[in-house]
Protein backbone atom coordinates (compact mmCIF):
# COMPACT_ATOMS: atom_id res chain seq x y z
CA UNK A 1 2.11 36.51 -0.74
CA UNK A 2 -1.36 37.01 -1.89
CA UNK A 3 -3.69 34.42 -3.11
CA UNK A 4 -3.18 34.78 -6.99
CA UNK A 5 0.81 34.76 -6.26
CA UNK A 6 0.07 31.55 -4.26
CA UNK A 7 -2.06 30.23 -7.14
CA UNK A 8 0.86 31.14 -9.79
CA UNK A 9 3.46 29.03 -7.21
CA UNK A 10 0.58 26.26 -7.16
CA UNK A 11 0.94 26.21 -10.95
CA UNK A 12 3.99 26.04 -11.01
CA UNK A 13 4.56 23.05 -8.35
CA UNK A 14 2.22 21.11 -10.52
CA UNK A 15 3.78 22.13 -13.36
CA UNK A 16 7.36 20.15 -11.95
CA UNK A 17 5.03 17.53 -10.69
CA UNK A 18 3.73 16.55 -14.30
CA UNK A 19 7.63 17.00 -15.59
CA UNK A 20 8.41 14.63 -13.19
CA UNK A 21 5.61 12.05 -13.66
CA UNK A 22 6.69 12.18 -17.58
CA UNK A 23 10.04 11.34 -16.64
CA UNK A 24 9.32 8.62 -14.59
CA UNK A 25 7.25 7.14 -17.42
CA UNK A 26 9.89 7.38 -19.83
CA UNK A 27 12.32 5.82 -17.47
CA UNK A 28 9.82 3.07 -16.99
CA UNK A 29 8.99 2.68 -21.05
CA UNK A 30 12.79 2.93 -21.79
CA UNK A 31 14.69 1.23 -19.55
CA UNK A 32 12.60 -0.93 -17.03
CA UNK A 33 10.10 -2.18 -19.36
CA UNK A 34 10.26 -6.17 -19.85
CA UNK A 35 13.57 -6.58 -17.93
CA UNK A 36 13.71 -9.25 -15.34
CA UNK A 37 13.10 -7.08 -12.50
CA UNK A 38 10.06 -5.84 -14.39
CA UNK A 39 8.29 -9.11 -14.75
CA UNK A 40 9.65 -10.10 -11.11
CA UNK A 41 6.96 -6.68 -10.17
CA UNK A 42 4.46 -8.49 -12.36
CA UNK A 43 5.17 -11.36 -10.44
CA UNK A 44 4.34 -9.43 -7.00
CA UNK A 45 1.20 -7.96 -8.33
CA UNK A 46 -0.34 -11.12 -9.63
CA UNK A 47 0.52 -13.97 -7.17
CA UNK A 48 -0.19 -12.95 -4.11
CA UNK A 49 -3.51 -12.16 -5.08
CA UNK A 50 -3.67 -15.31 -6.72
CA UNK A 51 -2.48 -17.59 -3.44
CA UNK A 52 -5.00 -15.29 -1.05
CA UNK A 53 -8.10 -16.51 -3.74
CA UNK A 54 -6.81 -19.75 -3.31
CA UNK A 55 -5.94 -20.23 0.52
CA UNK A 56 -8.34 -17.37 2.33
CA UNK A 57 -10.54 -18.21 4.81
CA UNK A 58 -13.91 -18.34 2.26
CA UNK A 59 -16.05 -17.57 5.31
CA UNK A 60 -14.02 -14.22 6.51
CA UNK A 61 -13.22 -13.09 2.96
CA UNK A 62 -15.35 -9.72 3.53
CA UNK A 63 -13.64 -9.31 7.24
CA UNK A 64 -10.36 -9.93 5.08
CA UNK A 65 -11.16 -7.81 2.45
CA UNK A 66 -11.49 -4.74 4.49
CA UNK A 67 -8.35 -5.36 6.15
CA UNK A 68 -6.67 -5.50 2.99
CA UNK A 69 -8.10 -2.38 1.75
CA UNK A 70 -7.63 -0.53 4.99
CA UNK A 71 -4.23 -1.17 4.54
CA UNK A 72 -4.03 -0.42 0.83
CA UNK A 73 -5.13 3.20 2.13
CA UNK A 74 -3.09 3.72 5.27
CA UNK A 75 0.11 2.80 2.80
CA UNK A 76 -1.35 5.49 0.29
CA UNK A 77 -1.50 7.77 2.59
CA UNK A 78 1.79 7.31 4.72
CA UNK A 79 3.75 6.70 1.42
CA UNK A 80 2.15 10.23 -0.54
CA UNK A 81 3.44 12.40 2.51
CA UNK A 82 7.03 10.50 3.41
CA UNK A 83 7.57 10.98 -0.59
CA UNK A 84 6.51 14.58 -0.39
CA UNK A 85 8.81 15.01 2.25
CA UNK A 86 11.53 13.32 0.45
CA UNK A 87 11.94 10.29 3.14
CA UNK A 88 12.36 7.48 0.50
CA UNK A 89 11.52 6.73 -3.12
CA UNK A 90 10.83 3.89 -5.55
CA UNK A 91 13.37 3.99 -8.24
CA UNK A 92 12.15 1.50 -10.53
CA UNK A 93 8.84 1.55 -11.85
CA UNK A 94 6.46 -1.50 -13.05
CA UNK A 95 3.66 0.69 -14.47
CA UNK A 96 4.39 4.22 -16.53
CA UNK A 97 1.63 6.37 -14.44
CA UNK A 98 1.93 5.59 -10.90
CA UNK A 99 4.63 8.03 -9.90
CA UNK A 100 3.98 7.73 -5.83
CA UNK A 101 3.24 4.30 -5.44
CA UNK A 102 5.29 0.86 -6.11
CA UNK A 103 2.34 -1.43 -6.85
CA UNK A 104 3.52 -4.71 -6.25
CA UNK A 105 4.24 -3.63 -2.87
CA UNK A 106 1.18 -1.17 -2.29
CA UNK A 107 -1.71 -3.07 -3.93
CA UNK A 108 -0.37 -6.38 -3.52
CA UNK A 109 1.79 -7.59 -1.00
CA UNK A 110 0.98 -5.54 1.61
CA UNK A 111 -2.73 -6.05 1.46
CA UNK A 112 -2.30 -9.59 0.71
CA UNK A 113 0.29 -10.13 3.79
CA UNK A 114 -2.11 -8.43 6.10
CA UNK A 115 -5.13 -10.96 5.35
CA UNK A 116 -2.79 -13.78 6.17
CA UNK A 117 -1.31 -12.78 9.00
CA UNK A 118 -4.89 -11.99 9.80
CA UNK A 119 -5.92 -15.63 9.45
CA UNK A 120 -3.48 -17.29 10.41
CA UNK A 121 -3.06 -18.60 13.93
CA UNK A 122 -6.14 -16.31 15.09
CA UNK A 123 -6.05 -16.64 18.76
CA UNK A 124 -2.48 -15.67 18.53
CA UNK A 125 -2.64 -11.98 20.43
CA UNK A 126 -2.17 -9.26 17.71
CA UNK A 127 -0.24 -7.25 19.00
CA UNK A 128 2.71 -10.88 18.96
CA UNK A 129 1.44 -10.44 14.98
CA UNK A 130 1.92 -6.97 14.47
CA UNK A 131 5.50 -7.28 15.94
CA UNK A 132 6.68 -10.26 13.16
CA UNK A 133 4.93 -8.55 10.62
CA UNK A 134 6.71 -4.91 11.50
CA UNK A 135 10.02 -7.33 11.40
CA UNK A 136 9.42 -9.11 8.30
CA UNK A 137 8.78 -5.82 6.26
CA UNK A 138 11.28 -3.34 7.79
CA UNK A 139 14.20 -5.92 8.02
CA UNK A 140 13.70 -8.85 5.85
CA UNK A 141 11.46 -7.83 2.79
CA UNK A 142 12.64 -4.04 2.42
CA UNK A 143 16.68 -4.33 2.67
CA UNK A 144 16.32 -7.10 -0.19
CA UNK A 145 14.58 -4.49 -2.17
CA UNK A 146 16.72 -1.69 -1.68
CA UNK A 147 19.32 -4.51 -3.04
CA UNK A 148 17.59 -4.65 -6.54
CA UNK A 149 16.66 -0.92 -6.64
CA UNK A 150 12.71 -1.18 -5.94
CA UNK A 151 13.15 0.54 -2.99
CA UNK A 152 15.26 3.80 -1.84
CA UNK A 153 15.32 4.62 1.93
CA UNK A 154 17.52 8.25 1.69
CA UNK A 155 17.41 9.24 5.15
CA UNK A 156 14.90 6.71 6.17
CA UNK A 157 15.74 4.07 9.01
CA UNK A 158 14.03 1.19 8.55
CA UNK A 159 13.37 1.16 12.60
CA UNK A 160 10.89 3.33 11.54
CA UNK A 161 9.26 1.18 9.42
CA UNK A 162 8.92 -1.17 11.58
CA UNK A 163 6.29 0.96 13.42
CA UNK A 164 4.27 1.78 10.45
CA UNK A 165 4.06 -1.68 8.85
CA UNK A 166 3.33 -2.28 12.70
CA UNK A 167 0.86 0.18 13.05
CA UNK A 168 -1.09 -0.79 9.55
CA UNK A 169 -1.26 -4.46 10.85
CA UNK A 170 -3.00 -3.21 13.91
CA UNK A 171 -5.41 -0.89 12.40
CA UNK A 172 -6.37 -3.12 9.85
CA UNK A 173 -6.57 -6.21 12.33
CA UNK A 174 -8.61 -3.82 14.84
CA UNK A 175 -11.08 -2.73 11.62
CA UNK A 176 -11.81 -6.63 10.72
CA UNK A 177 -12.51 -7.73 14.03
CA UNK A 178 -15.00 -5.52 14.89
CA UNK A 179 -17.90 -7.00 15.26
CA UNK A 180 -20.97 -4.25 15.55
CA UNK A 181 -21.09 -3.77 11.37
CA UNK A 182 -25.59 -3.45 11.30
CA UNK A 183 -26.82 -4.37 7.78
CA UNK A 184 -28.29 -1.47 6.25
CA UNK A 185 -31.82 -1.36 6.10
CA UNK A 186 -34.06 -0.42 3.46
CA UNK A 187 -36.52 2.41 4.91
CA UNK A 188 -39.98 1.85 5.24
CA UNK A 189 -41.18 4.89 3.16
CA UNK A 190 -38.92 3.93 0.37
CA UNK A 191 -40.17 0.39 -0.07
CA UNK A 192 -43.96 1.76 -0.12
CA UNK A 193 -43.00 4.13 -2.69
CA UNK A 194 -43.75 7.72 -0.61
């Protein structure tokens, strides 16, 4: 294949790609759209957030912050190839545009779960942590949502979520407690102006 073939296949790909995003929003605008299991996503997306403003640790919130986010990225990431791959799928959609992504659970719950198990019980050893938490989402939280159609595992065990939900605790735990984060310093030559 040469490279402009391989461009013209690119093309193409994205082509199906925008096809498929525009079906997704139309399911989501004509079907899903103010239904109970679309405010229940709302739901997701605003409280936790709300309850981690609320009951955080005011003193860690930046340690906590970057755990969140860490793990915001590390589900990104896991959840754009397992999707490109075909592994599972989120049926039902709370916002038109975010075709890869469920939201609630992505930018919400996930995030917000991590900071509290991060806070909670601190001198419990992480790794004790990691092991609920891998429980709680791969056995508890994601069969429930497979039951009202947020979630679609195809050919995906959730054993194996239980070692990424595992494994994003961890690395997000790992990244908060670190404690050689220098303050950036202004440089001397900047501050006189040269």
């Amino acid at each position: 294949m040469t490279i402009e073939e391989g461009l013209r296949q690119a093309e193409q790909g994205y082509l199906k790609i925008v096809e498929a995003n525009s079906l997704m929003a139309d399911a989501t605008k004509n079907a899903f759209l103010f239904t109970w299991r679309w405010w229940l996503g709302i739901a997701l997306i605003i409280l936790p957030w709300t309850l981690w403003f609320m009951f955080r640790k005011k003193e860690s919130t930046n340690r906590l912050l970057l755990a969140g986010f860490t793990s915001m990225l590390l589900s990104y990431a896991i959840e754009s190839i397992a999707m490109s791959l075909g592994k599972w799928s989120y049926p039902f959609k709370v916002v038109p545009f975010s075709p890869m992504l469920f939201l609630p659970f992505d930018l919400s719950m996930l995030p917000v779960a991590v900071m509290f198990f991060i806070q909670l019980k601190p001198n419990i050893n992480p790794f004790i942590k990691a092991i609920v938490f891998g429980v709680l989402g791969a056995f508890v939280l994601e069969p429930i949502f497979e039951k009202i159609c947020f979630y679609n595992a195809k050919d995906w065990l959730h054993t194996y979520d239980f070692f990424l939900h595992s494994s994003i605790f961890l690395t997000s735990y790992w990244l908060s407690s670190m404690n050689n984060f220098e303050k950036i310093k202004s440089d001397d030559n900047t501050e006189r102006g040269v």
